[in-house]
Structure formats: structure tokens, C-alpha cells
Protein backbone atom coordinates (compact mmCIF):
# COMPACT_ATOMS: atom_id res chain seq x y z
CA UNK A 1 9.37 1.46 -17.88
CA UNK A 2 5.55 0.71 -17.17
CA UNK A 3 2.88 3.54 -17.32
CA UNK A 4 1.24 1.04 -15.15
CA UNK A 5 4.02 1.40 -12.72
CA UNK A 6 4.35 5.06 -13.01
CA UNK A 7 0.91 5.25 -11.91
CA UNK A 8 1.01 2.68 -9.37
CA UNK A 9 4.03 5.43 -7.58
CA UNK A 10 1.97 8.27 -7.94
CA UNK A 11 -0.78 6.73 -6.70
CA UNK A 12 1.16 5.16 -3.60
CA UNK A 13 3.41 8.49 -2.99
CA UNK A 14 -0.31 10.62 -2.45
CA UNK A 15 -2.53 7.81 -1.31
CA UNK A 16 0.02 5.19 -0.02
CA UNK A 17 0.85 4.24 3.93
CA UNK A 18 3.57 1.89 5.20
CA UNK A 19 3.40 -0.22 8.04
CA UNK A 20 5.60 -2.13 9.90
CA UNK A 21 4.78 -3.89 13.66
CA UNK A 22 7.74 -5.79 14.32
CA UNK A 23 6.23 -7.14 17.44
CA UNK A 24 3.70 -8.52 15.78
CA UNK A 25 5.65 -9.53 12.84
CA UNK A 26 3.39 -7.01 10.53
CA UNK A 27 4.46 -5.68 7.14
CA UNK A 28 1.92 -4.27 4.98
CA UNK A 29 1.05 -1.69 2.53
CA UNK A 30 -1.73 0.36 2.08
CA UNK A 31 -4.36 2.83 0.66
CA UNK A 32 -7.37 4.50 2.23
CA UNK A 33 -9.86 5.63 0.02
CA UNK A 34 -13.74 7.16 0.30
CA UNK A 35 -16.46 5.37 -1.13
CA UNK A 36 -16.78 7.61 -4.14
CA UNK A 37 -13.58 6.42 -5.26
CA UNK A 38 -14.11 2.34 -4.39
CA UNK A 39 -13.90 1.47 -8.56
CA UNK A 40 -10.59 3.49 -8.76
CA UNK A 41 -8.91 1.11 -5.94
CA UNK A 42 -10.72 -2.04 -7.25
CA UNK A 43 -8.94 -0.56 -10.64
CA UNK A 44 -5.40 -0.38 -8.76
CA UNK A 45 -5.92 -3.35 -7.52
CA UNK A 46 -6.17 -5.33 -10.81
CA UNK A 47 -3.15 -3.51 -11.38
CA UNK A 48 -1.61 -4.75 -9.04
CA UNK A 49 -2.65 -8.33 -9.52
CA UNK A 50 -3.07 -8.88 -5.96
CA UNK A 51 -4.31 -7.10 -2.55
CA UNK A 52 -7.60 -7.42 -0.64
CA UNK A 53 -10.27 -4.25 0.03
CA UNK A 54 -11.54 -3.61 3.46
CA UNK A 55 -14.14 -1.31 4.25
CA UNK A 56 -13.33 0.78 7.17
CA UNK A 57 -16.11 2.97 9.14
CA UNK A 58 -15.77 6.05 9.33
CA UNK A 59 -14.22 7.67 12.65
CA UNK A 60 -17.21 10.55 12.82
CA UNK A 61 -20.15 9.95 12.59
CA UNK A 62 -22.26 11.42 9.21
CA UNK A 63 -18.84 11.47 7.16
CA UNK A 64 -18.46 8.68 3.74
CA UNK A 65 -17.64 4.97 4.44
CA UNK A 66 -13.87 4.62 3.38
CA UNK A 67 -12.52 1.88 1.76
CA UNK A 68 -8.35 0.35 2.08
CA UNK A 69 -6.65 -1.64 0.00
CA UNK A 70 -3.75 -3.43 2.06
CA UNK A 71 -1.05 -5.49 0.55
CA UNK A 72 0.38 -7.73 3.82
CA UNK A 73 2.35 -9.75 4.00
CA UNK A 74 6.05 -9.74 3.77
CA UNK A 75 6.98 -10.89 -0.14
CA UNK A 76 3.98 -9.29 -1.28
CA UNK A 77 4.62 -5.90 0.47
CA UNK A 78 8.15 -6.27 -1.04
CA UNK A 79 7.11 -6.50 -4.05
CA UNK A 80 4.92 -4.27 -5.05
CA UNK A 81 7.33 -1.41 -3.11
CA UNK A 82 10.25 -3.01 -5.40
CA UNK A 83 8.40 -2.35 -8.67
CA UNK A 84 7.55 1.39 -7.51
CA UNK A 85 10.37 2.03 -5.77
CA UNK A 86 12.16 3.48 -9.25
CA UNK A 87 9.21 6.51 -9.84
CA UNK A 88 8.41 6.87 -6.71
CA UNK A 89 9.17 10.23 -5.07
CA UNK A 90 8.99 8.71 -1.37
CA UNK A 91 12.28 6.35 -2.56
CA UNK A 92 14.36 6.97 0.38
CA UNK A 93 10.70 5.61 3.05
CA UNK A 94 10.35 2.40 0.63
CA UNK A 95 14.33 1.71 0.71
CA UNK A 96 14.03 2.25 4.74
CA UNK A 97 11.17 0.09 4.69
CA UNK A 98 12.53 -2.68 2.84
CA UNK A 99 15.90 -2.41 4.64
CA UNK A 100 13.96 -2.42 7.82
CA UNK A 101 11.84 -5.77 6.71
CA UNK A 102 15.17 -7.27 5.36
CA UNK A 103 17.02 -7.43 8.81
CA UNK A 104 13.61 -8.55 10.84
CA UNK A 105 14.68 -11.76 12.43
CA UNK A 106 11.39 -12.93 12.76
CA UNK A 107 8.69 -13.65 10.25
């Protein structure tokens, strides 16, 4: 067991989305964040050891610039959700998720 990991779920299961396009053959994970907290998701992102930040404007106008960190791509998504998936209180999504990117024909 990782505290690293531990913290990684907690910080997925309040901050974390899923997304999955099969159309466009889209799997990714990610985190929005404001710009107060950009050093806390470059900091999960070192955790992480991989990712990319985005910065994402903000849908009205006069509110903070928002920052996401996405994790695409299929064996990347995968595995980050695979080292969670054992603290994570949103289990039964990732496991639906994966199971869902596991039978995808395409990719």
C-alpha cells in the first residue's frame, strides 16, 4: 500500500472525471482545477509520473482561469485507474470504465 496511491484515490474520487467517446475512440482521465491550485496538480502530476496540463477558460466571464490535468490515452488511462482502483471509493465507475475500454473493438 502507497500513501502516494491513497492520495492519488482521494484526489481522483473528489476531483476526478472519466471519459469515454467510443466514436471517437477517446479514453481519458481527468482533473479540473482553478488557478489557485495549479502547483497542487503539477504536484499530482509528478505523482503520477505522467499526464499533460491544459488551461481551460473559464465558461463566465470574471470567474479564475482553470487548469486540467488529462491522462488519454488508452494504457495510460488504464493504468493509473488500475493503481487507484483498490482505495478508491468510486471502485464500481473505474471497474465499469475499464470493462467498458476492455471490450472496445476499436483503438
Amino acid at each position: 500500500m502507497s500513501e502516494e496511491d491513497i492520495y492519488l484515490a482521494g484526489f481522483f474520487d473528489s476531483r476526478g472525471f472519466l471519459k469515454f467517446d467510443k466514436e471517437h475512440c477517446c479514453y481519458a482521465v481527468f482533473f479540473n482545477i482553478s488557478e489557485q491550485k495549479l502547483l497542487l496538480l503539477k504536484e499530482v502530476k509528478t505523482m503520477i509520473g505522467f499526464g499533460k496540463i491544459y488551461g481551460v477558460r473559464p465558461k463566465i466571464k470574471g470567474r479564475q482561469k482553470e487548469y486540467s490535468l488529462w491522462i488519454g490515452g488508452k494504457d495510460k488511462s488504464l493504468a493509473f485507474l488500475r493503481r487507484i482502483l483498490p482505495y478508491s471509493k468510486r471502485s464500481n465507475e473505474i471497474m465499469e470504465f475499464i470493462e467498458k475500454v476492455r471490450k472496445t473493438k476499436r483503438w
